[in-house]
Structure formats: C-alpha cells, structure tokens
C-alpha atoms as a PDB file:
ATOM      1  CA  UNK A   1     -20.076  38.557  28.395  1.00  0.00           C
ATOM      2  CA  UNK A   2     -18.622  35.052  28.834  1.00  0.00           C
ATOM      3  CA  UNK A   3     -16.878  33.108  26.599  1.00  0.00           C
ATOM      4  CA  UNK A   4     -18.292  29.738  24.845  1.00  0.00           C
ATOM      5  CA  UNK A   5     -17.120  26.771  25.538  1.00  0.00           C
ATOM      6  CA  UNK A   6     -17.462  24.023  23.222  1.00  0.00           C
ATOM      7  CA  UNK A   7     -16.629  19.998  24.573  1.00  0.00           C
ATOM      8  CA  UNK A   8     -15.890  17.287  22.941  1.00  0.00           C
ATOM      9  CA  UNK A   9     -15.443  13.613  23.975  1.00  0.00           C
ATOM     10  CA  UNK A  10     -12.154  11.835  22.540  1.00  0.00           C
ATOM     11  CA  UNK A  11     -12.717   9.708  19.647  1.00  0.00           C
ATOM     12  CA  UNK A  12     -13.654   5.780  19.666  1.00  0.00           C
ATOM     13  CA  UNK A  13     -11.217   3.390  21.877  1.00  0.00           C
ATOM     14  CA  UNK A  14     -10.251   0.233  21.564  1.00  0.00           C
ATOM     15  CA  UNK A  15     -11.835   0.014  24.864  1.00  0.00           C
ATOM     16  CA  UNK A  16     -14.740   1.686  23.725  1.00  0.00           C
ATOM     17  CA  UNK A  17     -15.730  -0.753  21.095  1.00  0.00           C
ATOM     18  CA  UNK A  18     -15.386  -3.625  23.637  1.00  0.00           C
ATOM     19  CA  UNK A  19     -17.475  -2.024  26.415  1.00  0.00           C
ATOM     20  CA  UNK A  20     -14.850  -1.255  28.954  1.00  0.00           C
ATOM     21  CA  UNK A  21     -14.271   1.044  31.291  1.00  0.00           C
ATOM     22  CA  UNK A  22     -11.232   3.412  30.755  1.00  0.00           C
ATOM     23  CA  UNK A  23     -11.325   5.688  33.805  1.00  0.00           C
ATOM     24  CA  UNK A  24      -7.600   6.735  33.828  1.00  0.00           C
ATOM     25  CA  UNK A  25      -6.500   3.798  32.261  1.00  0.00           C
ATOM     26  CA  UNK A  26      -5.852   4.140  28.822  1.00  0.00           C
ATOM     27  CA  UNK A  27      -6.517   2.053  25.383  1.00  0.00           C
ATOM     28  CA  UNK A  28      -5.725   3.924  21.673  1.00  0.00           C
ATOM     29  CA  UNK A  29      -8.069   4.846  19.123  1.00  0.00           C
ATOM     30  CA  UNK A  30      -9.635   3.183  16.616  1.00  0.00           C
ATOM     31  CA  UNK A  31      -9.924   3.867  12.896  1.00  0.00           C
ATOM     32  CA  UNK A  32     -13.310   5.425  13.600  1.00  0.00           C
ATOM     33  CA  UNK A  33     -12.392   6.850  16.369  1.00  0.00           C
ATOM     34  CA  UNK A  34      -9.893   8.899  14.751  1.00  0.00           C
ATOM     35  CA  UNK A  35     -12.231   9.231  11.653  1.00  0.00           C
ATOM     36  CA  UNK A  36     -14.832  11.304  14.589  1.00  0.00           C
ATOM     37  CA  UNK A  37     -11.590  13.510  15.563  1.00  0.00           C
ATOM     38  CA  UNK A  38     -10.956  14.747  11.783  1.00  0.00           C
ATOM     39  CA  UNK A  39     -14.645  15.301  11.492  1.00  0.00           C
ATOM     40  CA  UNK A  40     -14.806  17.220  14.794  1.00  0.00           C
ATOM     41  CA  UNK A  41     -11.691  19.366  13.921  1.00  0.00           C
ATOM     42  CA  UNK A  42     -13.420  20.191  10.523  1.00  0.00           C
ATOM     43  CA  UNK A  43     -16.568  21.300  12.337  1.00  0.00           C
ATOM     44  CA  UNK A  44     -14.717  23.359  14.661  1.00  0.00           C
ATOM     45  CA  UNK A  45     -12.792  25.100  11.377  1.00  0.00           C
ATOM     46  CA  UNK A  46     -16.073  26.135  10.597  1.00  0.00           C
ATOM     47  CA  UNK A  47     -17.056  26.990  14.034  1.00  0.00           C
ATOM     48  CA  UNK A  48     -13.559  29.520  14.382  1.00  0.00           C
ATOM     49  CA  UNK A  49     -15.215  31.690  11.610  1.00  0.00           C
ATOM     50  CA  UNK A  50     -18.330  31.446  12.971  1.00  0.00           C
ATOM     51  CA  UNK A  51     -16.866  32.840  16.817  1.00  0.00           C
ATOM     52  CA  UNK A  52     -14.933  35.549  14.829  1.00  0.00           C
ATOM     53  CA  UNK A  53     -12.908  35.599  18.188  1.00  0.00           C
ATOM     54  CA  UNK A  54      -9.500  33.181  19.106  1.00  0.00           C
ATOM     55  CA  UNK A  55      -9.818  29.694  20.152  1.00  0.00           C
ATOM     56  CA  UNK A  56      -7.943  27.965  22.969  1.00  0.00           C
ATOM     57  CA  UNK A  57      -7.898  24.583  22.952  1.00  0.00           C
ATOM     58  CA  UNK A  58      -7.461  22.417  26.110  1.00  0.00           C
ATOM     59  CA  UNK A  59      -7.340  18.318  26.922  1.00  0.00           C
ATOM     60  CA  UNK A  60      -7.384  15.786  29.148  1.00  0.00           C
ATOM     61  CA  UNK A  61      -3.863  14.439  29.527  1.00  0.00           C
ATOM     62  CA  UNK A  62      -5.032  10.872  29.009  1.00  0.00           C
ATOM     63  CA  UNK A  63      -3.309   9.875  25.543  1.00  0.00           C
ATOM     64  CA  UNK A  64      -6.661   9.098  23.980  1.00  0.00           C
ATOM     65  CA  UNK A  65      -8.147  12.640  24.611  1.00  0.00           C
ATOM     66  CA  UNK A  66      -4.782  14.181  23.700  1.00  0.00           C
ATOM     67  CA  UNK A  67      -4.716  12.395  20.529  1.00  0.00           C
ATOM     68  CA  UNK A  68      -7.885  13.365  19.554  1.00  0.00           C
ATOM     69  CA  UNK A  69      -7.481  17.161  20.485  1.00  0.00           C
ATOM     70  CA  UNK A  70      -4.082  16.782  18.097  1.00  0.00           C
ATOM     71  CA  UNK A  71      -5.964  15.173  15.515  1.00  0.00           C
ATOM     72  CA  UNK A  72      -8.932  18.283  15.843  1.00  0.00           C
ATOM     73  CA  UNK A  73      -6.250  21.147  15.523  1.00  0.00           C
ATOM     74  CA  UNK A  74      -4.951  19.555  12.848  1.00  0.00           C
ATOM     75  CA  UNK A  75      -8.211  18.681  11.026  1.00  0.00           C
ATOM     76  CA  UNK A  76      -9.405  22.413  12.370  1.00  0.00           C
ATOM     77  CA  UNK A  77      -6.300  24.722  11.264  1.00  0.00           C
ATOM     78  CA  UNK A  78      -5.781  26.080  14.555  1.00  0.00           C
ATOM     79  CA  UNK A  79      -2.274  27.388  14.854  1.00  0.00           C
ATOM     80  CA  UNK A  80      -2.285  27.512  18.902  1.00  0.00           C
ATOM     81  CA  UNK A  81      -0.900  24.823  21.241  1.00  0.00           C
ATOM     82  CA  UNK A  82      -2.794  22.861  23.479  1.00  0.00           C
ATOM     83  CA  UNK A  83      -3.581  23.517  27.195  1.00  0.00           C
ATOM     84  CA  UNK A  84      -3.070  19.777  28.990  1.00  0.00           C
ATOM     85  CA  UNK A  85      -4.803  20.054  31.622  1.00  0.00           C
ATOM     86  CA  UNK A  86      -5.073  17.712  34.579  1.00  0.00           C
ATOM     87  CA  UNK A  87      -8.628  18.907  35.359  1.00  0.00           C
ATOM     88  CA  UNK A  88     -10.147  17.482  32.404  1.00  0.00           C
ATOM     89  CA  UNK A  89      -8.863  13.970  32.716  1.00  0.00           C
ATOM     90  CA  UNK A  90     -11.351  11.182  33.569  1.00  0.00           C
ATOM     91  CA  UNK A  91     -13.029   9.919  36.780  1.00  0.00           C
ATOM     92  CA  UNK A  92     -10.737   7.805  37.917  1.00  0.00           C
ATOM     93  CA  UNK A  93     -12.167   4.166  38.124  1.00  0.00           C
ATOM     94  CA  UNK A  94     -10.229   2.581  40.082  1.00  0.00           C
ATOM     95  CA  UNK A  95     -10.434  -1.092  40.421  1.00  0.00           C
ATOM     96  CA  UNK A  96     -12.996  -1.208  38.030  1.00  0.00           C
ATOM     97  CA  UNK A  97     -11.119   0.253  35.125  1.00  0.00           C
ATOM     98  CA  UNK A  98     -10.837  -2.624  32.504  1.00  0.00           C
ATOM     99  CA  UNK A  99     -14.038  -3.764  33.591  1.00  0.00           C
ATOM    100  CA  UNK A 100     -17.005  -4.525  31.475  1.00  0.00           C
ATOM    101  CA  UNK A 101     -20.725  -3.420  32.628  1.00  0.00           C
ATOM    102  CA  UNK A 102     -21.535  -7.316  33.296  1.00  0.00           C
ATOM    103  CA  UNK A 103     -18.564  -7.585  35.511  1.00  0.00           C
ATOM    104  CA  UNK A 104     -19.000  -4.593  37.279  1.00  0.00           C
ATOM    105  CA  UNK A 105     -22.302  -5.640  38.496  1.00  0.00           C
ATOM    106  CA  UNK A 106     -21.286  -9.418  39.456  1.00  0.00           C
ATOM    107  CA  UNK A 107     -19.304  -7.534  41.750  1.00  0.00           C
ATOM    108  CA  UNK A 108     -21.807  -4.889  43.141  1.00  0.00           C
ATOM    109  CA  UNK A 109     -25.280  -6.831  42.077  1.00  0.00           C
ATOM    110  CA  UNK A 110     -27.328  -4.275  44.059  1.00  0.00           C
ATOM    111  CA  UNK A 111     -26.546  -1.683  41.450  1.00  0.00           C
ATOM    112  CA  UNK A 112     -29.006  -1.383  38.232  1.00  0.00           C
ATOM    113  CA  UNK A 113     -27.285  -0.741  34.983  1.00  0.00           C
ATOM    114  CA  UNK A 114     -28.577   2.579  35.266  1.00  0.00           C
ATOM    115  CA  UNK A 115     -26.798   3.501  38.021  1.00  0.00           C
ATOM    116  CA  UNK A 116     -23.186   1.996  37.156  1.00  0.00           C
ATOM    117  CA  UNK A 117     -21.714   5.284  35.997  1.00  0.00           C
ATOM    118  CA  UNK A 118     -22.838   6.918  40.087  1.00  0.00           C
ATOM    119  CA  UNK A 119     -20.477   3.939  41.302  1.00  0.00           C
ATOM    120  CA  UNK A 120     -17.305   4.317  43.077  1.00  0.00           C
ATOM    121  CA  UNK A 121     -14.980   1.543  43.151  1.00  0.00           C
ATOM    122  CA  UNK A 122     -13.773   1.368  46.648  1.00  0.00           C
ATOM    123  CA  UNK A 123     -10.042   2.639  45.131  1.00  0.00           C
ATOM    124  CA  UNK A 124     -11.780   5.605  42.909  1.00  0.00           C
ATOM    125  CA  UNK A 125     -12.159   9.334  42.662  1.00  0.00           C
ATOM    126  CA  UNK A 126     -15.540  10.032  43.991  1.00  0.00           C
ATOM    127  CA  UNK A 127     -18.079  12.312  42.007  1.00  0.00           C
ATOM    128  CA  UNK A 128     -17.462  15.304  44.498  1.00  0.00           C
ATOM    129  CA  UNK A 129     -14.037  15.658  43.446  1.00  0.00           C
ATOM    130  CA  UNK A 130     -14.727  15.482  39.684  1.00  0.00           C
ATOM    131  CA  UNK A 131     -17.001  18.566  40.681  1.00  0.00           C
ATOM    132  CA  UNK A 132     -14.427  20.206  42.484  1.00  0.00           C
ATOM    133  CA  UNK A 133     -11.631  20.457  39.685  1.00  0.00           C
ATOM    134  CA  UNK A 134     -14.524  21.001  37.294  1.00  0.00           C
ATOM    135  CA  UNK A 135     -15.660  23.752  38.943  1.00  0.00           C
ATOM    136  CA  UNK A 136     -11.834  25.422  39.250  1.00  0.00           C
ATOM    137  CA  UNK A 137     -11.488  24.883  35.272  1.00  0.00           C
ATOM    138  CA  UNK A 138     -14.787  26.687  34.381  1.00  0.00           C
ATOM    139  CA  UNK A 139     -14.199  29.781  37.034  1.00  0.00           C
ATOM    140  CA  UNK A 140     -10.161  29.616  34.795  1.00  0.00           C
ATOM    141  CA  UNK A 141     -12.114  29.711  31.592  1.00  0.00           C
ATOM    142  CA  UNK A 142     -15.088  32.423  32.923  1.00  0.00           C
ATOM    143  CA  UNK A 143     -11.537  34.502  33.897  1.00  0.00           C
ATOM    144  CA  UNK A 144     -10.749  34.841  29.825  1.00  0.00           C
ATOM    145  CA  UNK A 145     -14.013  36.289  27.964  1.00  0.00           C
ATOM    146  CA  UNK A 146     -11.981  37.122  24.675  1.00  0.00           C
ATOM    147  CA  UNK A 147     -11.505  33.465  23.674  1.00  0.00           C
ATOM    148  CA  UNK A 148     -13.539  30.868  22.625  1.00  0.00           C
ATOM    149  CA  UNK A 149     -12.779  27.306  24.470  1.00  0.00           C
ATOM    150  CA  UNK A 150     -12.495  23.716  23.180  1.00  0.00           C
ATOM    151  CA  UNK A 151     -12.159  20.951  26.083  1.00  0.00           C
ATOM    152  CA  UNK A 152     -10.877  17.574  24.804  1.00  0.00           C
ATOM    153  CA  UNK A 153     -12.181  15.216  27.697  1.00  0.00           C
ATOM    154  CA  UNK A 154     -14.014  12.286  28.602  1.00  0.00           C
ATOM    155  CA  UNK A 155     -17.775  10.796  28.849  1.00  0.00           C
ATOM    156  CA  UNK A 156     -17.799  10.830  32.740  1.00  0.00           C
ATOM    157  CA  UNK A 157     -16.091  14.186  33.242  1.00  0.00           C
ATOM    158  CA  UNK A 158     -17.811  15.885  29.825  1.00  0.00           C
ATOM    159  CA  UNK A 159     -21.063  14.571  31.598  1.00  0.00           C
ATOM    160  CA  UNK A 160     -20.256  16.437  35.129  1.00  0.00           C
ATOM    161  CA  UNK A 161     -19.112  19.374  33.698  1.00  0.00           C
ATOM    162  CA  UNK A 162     -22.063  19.868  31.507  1.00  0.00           C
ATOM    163  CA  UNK A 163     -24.309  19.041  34.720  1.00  0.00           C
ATOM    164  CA  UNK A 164     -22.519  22.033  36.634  1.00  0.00           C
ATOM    165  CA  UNK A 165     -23.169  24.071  33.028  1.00  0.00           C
ATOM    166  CA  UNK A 166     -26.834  23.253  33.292  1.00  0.00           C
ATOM    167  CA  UNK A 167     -27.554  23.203  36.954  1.00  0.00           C
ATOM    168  CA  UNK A 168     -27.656  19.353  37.173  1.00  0.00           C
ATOM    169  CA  UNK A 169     -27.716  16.852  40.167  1.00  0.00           C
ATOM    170  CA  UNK A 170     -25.474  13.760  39.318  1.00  0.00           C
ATOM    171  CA  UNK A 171     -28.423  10.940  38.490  1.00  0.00           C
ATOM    172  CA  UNK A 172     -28.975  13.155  35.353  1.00  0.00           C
ATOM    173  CA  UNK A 173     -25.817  13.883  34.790  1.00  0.00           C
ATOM    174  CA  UNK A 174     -24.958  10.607  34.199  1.00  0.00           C
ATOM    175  CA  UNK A 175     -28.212   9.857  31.656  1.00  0.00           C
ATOM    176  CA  UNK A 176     -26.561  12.641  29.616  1.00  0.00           C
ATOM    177  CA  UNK A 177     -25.764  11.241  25.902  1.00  0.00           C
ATOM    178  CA  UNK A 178     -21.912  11.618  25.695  1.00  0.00           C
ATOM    179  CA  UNK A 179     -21.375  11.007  21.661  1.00  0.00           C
ATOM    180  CA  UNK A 180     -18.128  11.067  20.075  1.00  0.00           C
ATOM    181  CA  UNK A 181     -18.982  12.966  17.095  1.00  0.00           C
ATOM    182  CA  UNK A 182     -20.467  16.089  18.734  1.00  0.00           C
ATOM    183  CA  UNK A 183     -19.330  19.037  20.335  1.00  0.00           C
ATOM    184  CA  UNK A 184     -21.339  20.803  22.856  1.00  0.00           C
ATOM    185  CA  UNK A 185     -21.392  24.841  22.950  1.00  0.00           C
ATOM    186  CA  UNK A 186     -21.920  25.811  26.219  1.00  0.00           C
ATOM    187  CA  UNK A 187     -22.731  29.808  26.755  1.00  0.00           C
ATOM    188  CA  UNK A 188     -24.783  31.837  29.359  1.00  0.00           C
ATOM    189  CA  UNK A 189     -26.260  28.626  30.827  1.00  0.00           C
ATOM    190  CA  UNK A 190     -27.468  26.719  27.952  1.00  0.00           C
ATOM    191  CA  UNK A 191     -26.036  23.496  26.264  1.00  0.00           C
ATOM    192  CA  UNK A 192     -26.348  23.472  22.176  1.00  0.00           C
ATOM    193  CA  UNK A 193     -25.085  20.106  20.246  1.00  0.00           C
ATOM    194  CA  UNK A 194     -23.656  20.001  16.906  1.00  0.00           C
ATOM    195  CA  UNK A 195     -23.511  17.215  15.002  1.00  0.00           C
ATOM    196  CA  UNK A 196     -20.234  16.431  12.846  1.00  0.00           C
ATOM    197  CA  UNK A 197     -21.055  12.412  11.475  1.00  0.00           C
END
C-alpha cells in the first residue's frame, strides 16, 4: 500500500499579491499569507489523527515555502523536523522572475495568457527537468509506505507534480488551480482537495 501524500502551496507573497513571478527568486509573506499557513497546519493536526500513521514533512528550500512549512508544524503539532529538499523548489524562471504577466508577454507577444506558465525564459529550467526531479522525489516517497507525506512547494512545481500524480500532459497541468489554502491528498492515483479558509 502506498503512502499519501498531501501538498501544499506556500502561503501569500508579497510577490503574489502584486502579480509577479517568483520562480527561484524570493519575496516574504504576507499577513494572509501566513494567516493560510496557520490554517493549513491546523487542518493537517486534524488530518495526523485522521492518518493514524507518522507524518514527514518536506519543503522547498525557497524561504517562502520554508516559512510556511515552519509556520504548518507549528500550527499542526508535529514534533518532527523538516526534510528541505531541493526537489521541491520552484521552476526556475529565469529572466522572467520579477516579471508581471503584462510584461512577460510584451516580451514574447506570440504567447496567450493561457500559455505563460508553458514558457521558458531563454535562461530557465525547462518543464522536462521539473519532471525529472519530480519524478525522483515521488519514487523517494513511494520507497517509505509507513508515513504519511506533507510537501511544502510551489504553484508551478505543485502543478507538475500533481500532473505526474494524475497522468497529466503539461497544457493541463498548468490550468490546474494551485490555491494557497488547500492541501491536496494524493493516494493510489487520485487527487482529493481540502479546504482550510
């Protein structure tokens, strides 16, 4: 039997509420955004009881998704440390980090706003890599059946890891909803949200 994952995205960014892009770049977290974490963490107290198993907790090393996985344990009561893990860091964007939607596509007009998050800045990580280190984190996780998993990440990589979850090709990946006051339980190929606003 394998063990359940459950995501989460890091809470609200500075960056966030002004519609840029992070990619590895970093900005802090708002009020709210630290507001979601707490209300995350409670959830996932609940959701410890619930698994009647261990939880291991992982994150991005990026300081917003590391603040918000602190923020979580705390909010959660989970005694454990934190896994900081490289995999689960963002896509990076290259030149386009800082970058709002409007000036990504006065640089590249050909793209539609629906296809800005399939763009690669000539200097970023390409899709297929984001897959790659994806992939080498779940087959990790797949390895440890006794635990339960929390990954602290990001809206690009949450989105490419649930697509490799559910058997998605990238376009759809990408129309995924990536909130920041859900978590996503991922077990035996199927993809449940809970709510914590």
């Amino acid at each position: 039997m394998s063990a359940p994952i459950y995501l989460a995205r890091h809470g609200e960014t500075e960056f966030n509420r002004a519609g840029l892009v992070q990619g590895r770049g970093d900005s802090p977290l708002t009020e709210a955004g630290r507001a979601q974490a707490r209300r995350v963490g409670a959830q996932l107290g609940r959701l410890q009881a619930r698994e009647a198993r261990p939880f291991r907790l992982w994150s991005s090393p990026l300081p917003r998704a590391l603040t918000t996985a602190q923020i979580i344990a705390e909010a959660a009561g989970h005694p454990g440390a934190i896994t900081v893990d490289e995999r689960l860091a963002e896509i990076g964007g290259g030149s386009f980090e800082g970058l709002s939607r409007d000036d990504i596509l006065a640089r590249v007009p050909e793209a539609g706003a629906h296809e800005i998050l399939l763009l690669r800045a000539p200097d970023g990580e390409g899709l297929a890599a984001v897959q790659a280190r994806l992939r080498d984190w779940l087959a990790e996780v797949a390895a440890e059946p006794a635990a339960a998993h929390l990954a602290v990440s990001h809206s690009g990589t949450g989105r490419v890891l649930r697509s490799l979850w559910l058997g998605l090709d990238l376009a759809a990946a990408m129309r995924l909803p990536a909130p920041q006051d859900a978590l996503f339980r991922l077990e035996q190929g199927v993809e449940e949200r809970i709510d914590c606003a």
